[in-house]
C-alpha atoms as a PDB file:
ATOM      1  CA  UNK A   1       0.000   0.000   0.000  1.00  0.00           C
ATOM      2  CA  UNK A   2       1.464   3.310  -1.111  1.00  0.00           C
ATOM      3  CA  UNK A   3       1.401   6.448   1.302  1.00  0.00           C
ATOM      4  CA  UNK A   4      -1.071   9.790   0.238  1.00  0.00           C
ATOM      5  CA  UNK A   5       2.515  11.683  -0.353  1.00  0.00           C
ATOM      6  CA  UNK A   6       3.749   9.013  -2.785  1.00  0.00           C
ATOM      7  CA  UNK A   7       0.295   9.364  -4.630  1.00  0.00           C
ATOM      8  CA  UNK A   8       0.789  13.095  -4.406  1.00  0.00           C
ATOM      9  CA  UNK A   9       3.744  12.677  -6.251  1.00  0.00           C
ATOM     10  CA  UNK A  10       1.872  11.165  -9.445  1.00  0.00           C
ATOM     11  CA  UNK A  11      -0.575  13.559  -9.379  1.00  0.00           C
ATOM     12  CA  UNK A  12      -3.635  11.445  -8.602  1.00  0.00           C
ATOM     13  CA  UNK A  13      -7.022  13.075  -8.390  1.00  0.00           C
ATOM     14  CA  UNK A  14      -7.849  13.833  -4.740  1.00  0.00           C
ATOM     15  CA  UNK A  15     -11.021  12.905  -3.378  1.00  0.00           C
ATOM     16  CA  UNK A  16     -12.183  15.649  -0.630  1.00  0.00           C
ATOM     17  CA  UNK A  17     -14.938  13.728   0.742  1.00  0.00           C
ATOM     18  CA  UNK A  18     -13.344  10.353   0.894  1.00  0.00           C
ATOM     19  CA  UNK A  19     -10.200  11.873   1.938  1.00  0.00           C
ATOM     20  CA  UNK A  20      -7.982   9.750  -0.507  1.00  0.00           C
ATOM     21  CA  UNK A  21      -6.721   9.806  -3.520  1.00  0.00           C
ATOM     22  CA  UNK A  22      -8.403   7.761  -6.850  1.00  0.00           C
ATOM     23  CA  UNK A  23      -6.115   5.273  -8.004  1.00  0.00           C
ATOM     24  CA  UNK A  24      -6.368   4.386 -11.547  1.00  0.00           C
ATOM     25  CA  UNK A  25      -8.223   0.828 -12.646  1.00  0.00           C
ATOM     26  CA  UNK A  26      -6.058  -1.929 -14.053  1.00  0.00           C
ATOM     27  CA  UNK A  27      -7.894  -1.137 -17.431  1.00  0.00           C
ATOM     28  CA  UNK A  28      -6.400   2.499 -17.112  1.00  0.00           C
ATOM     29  CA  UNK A  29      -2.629   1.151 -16.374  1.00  0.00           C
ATOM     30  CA  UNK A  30      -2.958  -1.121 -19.247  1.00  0.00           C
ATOM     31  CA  UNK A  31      -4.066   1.546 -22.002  1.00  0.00           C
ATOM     32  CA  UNK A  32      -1.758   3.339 -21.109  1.00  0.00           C
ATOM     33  CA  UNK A  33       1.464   0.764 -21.190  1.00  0.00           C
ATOM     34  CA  UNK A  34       0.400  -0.676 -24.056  1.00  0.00           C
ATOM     35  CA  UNK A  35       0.877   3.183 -25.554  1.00  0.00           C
ATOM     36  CA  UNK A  36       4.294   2.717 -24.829  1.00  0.00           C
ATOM     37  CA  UNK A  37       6.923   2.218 -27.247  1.00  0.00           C
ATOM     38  CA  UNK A  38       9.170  -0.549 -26.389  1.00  0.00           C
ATOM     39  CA  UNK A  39      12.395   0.859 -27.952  1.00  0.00           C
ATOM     40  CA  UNK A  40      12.045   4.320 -26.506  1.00  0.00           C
ATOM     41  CA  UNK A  41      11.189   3.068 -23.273  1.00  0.00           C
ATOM     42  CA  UNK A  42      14.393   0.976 -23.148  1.00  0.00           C
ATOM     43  CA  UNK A  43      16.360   3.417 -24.151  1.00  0.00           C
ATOM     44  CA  UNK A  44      15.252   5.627 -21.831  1.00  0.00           C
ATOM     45  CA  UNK A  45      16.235   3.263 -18.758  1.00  0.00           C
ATOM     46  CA  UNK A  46      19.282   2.369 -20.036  1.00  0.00           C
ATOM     47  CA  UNK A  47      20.401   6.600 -19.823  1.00  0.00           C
ATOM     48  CA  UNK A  48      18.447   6.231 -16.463  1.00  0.00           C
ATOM     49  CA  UNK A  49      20.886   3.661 -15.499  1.00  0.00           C
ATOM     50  CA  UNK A  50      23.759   5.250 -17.623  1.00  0.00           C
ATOM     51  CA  UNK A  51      23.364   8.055 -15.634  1.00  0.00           C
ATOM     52  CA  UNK A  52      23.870   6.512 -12.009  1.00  0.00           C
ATOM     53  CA  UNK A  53      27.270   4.738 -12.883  1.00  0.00           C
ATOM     54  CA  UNK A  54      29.986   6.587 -12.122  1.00  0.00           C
ATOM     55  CA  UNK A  55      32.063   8.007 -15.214  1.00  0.00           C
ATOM     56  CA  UNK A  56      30.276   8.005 -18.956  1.00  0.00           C
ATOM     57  CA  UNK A  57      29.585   5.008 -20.175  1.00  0.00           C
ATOM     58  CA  UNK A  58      29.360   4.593 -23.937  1.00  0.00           C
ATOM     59  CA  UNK A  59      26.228   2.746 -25.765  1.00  0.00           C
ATOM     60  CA  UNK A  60      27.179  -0.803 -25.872  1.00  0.00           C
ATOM     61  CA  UNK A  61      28.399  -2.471 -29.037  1.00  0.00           C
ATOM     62  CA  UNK A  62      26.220  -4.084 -30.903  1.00  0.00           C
ATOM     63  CA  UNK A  63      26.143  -8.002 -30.359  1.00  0.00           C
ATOM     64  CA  UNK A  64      26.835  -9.123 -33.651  1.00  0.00           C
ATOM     65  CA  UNK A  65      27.547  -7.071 -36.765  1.00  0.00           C
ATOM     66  CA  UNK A  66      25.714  -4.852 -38.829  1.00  0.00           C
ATOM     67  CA  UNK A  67      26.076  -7.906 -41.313  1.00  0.00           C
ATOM     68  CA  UNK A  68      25.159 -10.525 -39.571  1.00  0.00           C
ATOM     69  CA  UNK A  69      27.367 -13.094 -38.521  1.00  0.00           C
ATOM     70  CA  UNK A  70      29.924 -14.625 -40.731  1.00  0.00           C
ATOM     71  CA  UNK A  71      29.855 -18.100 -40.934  1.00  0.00           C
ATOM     72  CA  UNK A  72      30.957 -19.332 -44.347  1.00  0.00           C
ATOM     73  CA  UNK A  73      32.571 -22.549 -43.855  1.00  0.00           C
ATOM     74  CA  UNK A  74      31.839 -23.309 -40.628  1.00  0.00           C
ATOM     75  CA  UNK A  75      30.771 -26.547 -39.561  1.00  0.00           C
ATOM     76  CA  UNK A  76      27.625 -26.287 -36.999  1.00  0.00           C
ATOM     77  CA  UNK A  77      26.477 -28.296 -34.612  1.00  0.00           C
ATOM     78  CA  UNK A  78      24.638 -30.949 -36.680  1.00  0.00           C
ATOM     79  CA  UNK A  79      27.668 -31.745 -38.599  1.00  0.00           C
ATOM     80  CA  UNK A  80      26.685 -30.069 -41.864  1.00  0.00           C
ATOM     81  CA  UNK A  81      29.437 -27.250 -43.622  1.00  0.00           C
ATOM     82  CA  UNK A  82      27.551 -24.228 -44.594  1.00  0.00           C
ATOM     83  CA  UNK A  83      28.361 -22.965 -47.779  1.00  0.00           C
END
């Protein structure tokens, strides 16, 4: 359960005769995450996280490259050479 000041903080509507704030509905939370653009959102946390390490940190390098993989005459697992 979150405290009034943490709701505060993301601006919830306040109800003055309950004397609480409205939390949104799971149907609310889910419009508006599916909204969300998976890319942006991970680059987002990654300069979120960037940011907390000390020194700059460069983007990481790509996992393979822009090409693809090379792997002209290699033999893979099932024993076959690729051509």
């Amino acid at each position: 359960m979150s405290r009034p000041g943490e709701q505060a903080a993301f601006d919830l509507p306040y109800h003055p005769l309950l004397g609480r704030y409205r939390v949104p509905s799971e149907k609310t939370l889910r419009s508006v995450l599916e909204r969300l653009d998976p890319a942006e959102l991970s680059a987002a946390w990654f300069a979120y996280l960037t940011s907390l390490l000390p020194g700059a940190l460069a983007a990481p390098a790509p996992l393979m490259p822009a090409g693809g993989p090379e792997l002209t005459g290699v033999v893979v697992a099932v024993g076959r050479l690729l051509p």
